[in-house]
Structures are given as C-alpha cells and as structure tokens.
N, C-alpha and C. Protein backbone atom coordinates (compact mmCIF):
# COMPACT_ATOMS: atom_id res chain seq x y z
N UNK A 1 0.85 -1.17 0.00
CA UNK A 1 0.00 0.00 0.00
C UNK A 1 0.89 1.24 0.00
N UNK A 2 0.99 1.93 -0.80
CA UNK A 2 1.12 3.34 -1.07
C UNK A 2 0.51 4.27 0.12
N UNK A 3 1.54 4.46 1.42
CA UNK A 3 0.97 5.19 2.31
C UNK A 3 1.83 6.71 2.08
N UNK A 4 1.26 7.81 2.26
CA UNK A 4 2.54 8.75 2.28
C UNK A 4 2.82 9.28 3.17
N UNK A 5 4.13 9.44 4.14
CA UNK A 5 4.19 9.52 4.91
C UNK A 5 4.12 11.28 5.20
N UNK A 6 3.52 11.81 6.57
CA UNK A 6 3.38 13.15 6.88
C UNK A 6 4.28 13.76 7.76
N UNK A 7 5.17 14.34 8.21
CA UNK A 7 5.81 14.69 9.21
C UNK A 7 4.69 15.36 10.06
N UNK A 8 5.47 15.46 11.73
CA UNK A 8 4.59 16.36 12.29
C UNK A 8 4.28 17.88 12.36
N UNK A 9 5.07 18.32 11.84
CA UNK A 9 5.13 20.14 11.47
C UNK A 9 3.83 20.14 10.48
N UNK A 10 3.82 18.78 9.20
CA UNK A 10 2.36 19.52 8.66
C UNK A 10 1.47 19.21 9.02
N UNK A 11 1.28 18.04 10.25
CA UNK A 11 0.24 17.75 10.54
C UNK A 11 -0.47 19.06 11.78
N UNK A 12 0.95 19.44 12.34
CA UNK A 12 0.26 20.46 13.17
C UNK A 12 -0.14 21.89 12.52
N UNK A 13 0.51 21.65 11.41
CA UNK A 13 0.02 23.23 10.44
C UNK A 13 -1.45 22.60 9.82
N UNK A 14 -1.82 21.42 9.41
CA UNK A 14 -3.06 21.34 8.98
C UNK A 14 -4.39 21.23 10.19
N UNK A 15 -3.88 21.41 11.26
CA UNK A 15 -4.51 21.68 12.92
C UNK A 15 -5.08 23.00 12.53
N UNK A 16 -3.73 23.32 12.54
CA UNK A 16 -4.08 24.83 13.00
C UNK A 16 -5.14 25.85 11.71
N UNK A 17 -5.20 25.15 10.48
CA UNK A 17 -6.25 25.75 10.28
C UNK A 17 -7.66 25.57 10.58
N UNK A 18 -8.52 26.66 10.97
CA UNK A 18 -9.62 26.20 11.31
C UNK A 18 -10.50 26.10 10.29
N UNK A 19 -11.63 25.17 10.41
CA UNK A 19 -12.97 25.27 9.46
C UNK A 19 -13.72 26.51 9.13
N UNK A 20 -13.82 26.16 7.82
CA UNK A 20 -14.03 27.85 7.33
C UNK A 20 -15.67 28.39 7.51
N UNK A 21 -16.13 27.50 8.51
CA UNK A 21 -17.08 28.10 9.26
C UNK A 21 -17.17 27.38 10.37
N UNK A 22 -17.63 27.92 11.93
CA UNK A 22 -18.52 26.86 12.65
C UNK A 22 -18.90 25.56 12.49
N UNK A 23 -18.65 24.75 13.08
CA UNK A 23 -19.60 23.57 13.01
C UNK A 23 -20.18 22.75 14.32
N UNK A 24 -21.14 22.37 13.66
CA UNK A 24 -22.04 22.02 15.01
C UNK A 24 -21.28 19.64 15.68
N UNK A 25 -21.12 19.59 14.40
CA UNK A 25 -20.54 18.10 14.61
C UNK A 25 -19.38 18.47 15.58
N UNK A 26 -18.88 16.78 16.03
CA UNK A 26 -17.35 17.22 17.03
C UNK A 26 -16.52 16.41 16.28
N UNK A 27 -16.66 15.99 14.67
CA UNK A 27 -15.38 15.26 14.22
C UNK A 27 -14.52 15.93 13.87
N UNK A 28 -13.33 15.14 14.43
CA UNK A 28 -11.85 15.96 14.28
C UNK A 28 -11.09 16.25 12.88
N UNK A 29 -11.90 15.44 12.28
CA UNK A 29 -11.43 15.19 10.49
C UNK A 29 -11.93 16.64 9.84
N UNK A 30 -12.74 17.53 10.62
CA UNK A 30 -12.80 18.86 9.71
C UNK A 30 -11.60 19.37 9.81
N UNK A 31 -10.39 19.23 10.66
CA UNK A 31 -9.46 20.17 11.06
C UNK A 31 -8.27 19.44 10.01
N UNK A 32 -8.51 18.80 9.32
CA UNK A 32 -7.64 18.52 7.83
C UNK A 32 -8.17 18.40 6.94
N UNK A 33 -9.21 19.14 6.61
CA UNK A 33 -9.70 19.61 5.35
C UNK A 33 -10.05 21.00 5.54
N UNK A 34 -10.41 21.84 4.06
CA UNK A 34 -11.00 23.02 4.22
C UNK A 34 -11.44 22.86 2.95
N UNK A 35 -12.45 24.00 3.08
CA UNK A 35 -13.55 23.93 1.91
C UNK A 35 -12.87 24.73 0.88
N UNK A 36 -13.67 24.49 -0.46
CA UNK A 36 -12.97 24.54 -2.02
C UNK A 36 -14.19 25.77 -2.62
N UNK A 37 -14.30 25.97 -3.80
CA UNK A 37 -14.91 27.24 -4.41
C UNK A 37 -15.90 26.01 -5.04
N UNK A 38 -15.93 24.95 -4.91
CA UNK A 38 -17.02 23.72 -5.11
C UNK A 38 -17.30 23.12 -3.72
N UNK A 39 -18.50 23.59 -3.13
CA UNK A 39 -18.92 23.12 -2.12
C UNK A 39 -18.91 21.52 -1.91
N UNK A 40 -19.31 21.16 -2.39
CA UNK A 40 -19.06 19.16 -2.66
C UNK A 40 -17.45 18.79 -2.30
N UNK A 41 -16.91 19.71 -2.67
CA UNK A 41 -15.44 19.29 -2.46
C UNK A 41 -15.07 19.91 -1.15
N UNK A 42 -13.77 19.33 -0.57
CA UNK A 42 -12.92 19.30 0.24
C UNK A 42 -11.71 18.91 -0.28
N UNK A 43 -10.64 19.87 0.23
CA UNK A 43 -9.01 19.84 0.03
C UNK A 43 -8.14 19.28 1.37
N UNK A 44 -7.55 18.29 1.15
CA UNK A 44 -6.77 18.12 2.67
C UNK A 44 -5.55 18.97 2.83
N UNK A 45 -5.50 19.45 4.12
CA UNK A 45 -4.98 20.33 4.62
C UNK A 45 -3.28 19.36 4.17
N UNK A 46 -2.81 17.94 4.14
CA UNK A 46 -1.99 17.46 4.28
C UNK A 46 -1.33 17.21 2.79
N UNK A 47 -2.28 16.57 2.14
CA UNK A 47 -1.15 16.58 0.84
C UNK A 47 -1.84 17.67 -0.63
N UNK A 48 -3.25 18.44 -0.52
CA UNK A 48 -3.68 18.98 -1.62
C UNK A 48 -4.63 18.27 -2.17
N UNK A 49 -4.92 16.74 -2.09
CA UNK A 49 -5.66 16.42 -2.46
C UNK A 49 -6.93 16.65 -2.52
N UNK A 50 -7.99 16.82 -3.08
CA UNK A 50 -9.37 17.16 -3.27
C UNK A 50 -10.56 15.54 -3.13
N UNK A 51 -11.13 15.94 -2.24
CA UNK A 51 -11.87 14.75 -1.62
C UNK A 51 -13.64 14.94 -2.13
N UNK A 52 -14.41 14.79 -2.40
CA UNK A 52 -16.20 14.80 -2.26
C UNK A 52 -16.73 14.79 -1.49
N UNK A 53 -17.26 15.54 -0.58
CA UNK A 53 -17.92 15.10 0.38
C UNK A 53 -18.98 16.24 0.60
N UNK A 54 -20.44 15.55 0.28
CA UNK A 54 -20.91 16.50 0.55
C UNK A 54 -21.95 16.81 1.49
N UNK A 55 -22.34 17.74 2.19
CA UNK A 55 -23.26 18.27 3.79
C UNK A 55 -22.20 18.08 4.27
N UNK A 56 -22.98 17.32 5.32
CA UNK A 56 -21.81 17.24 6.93
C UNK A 56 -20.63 15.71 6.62
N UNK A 57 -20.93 15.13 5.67
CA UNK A 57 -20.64 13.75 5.62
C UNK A 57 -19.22 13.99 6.10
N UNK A 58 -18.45 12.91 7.01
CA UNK A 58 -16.97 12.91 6.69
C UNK A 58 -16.52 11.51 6.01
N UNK A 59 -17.66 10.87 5.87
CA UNK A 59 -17.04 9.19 5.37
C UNK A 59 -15.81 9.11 4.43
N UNK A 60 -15.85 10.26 3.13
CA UNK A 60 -14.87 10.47 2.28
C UNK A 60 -13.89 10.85 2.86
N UNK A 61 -13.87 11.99 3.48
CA UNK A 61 -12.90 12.60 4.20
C UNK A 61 -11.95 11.13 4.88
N UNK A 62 -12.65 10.77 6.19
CA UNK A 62 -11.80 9.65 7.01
C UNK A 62 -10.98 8.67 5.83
N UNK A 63 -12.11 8.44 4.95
CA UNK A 63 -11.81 7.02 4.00
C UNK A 63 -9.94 7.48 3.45
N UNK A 64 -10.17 9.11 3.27
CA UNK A 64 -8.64 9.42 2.64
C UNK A 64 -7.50 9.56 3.76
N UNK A 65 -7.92 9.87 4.89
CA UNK A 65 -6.84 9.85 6.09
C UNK A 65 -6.86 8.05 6.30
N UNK A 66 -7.31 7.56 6.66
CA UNK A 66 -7.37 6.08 6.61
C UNK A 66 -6.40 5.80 5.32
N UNK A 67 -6.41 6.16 4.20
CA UNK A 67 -5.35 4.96 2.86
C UNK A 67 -4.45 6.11 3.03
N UNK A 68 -4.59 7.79 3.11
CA UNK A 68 -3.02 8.05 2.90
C UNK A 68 -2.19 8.44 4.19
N UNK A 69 -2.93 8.98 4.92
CA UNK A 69 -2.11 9.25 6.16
C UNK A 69 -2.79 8.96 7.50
N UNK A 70 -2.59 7.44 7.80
CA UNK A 70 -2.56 7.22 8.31
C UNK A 70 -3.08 7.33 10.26
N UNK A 71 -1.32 8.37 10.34
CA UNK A 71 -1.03 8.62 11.85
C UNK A 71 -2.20 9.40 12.14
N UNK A 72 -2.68 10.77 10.99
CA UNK A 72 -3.74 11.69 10.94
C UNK A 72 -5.18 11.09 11.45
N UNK A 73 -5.65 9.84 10.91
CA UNK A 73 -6.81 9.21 11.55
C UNK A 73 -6.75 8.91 12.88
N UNK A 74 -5.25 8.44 13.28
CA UNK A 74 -5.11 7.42 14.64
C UNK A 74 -5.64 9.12 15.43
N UNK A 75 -4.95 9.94 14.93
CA UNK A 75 -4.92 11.70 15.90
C UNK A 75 -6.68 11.75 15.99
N UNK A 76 -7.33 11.52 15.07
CA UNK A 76 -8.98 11.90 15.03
C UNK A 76 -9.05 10.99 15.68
N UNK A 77 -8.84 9.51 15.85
CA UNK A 77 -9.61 8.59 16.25
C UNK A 77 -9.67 8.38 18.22
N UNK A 78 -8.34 8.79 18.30
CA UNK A 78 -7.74 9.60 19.59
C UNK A 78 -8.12 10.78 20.43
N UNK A 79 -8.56 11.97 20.02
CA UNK A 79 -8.75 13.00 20.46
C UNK A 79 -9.88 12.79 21.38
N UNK A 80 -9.52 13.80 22.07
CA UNK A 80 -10.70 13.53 23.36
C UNK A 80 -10.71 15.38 23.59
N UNK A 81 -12.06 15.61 23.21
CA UNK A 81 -12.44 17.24 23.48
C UNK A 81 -12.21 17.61 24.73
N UNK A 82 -11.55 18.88 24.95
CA UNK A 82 -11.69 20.01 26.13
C UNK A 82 -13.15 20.48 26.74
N UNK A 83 -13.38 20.21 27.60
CA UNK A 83 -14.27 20.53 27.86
C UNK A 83 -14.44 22.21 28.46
N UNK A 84 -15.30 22.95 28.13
CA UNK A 84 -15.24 24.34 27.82
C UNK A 84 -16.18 24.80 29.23
C-alpha cells in the first residue's frame, strides 16, 4: 500500500487551520480539510488532495486519512475534546 508519509510540522500546520465556518458536529477530520470554491469538495490540509464530500458527511474525508495518512486518523480517532 502506497501510504505517504506526513511529518509532524504539517500535521500540526493542517490543525491549526480552522474550518471555514462553525460547526455544530465534534469530528476531528474537519481540522484537515478546508472547503474549495465547489462546495461538494474538500481539500486536505496534508497533501492537496481534493476529496467529495458532501453536507456534513466525513465518510470520504476519514476514507482518505485512513489509505493516505494514516497517523492523521489514529490523531482523530484519539482526540478527546476540552471541555469548555
């Protein structure tokens, strides 16, 4: 399998951008994507790639952290929210 590997500098630069609006869901997989000038689409914050996904869905989204990077899902699958 063709995994590509991410260092952690871009994984924490694709953190740090936030979703380019609010959202009411708590999946962590918005915080490596951002939205495209085609709503249906999504760009990952990690390699450029352009994903489909459209409403709230993240199935596409995960499905691409799952085959290309990996460590990025284990980080979503991991996270445990701050409580505010």
């Amino acid at each position: 399998m063709n995994e590509a590997k991410v260092s952690k500098e871009t994984m924490e630069t694709a953190l740090k951008k936030a979703p380019s609006r609010p959202r009411t869901g708590k999946s962590r997989v918005w915080h490596y994507f951002e939205e495209t000038a085609e709503m249906k689409a999504k760009k990952c914050n990690l390699c450029g790639n352009i994903i489909m996904a459209s409403g709230g869905n993240t199935s596409n989204m995960r499905s691409h952290l799952k085959h290309k990077h990996p460590e990025a899902l284990e980080d979503c699958d991991t996270y445990v929210p701050e409580e505010v």
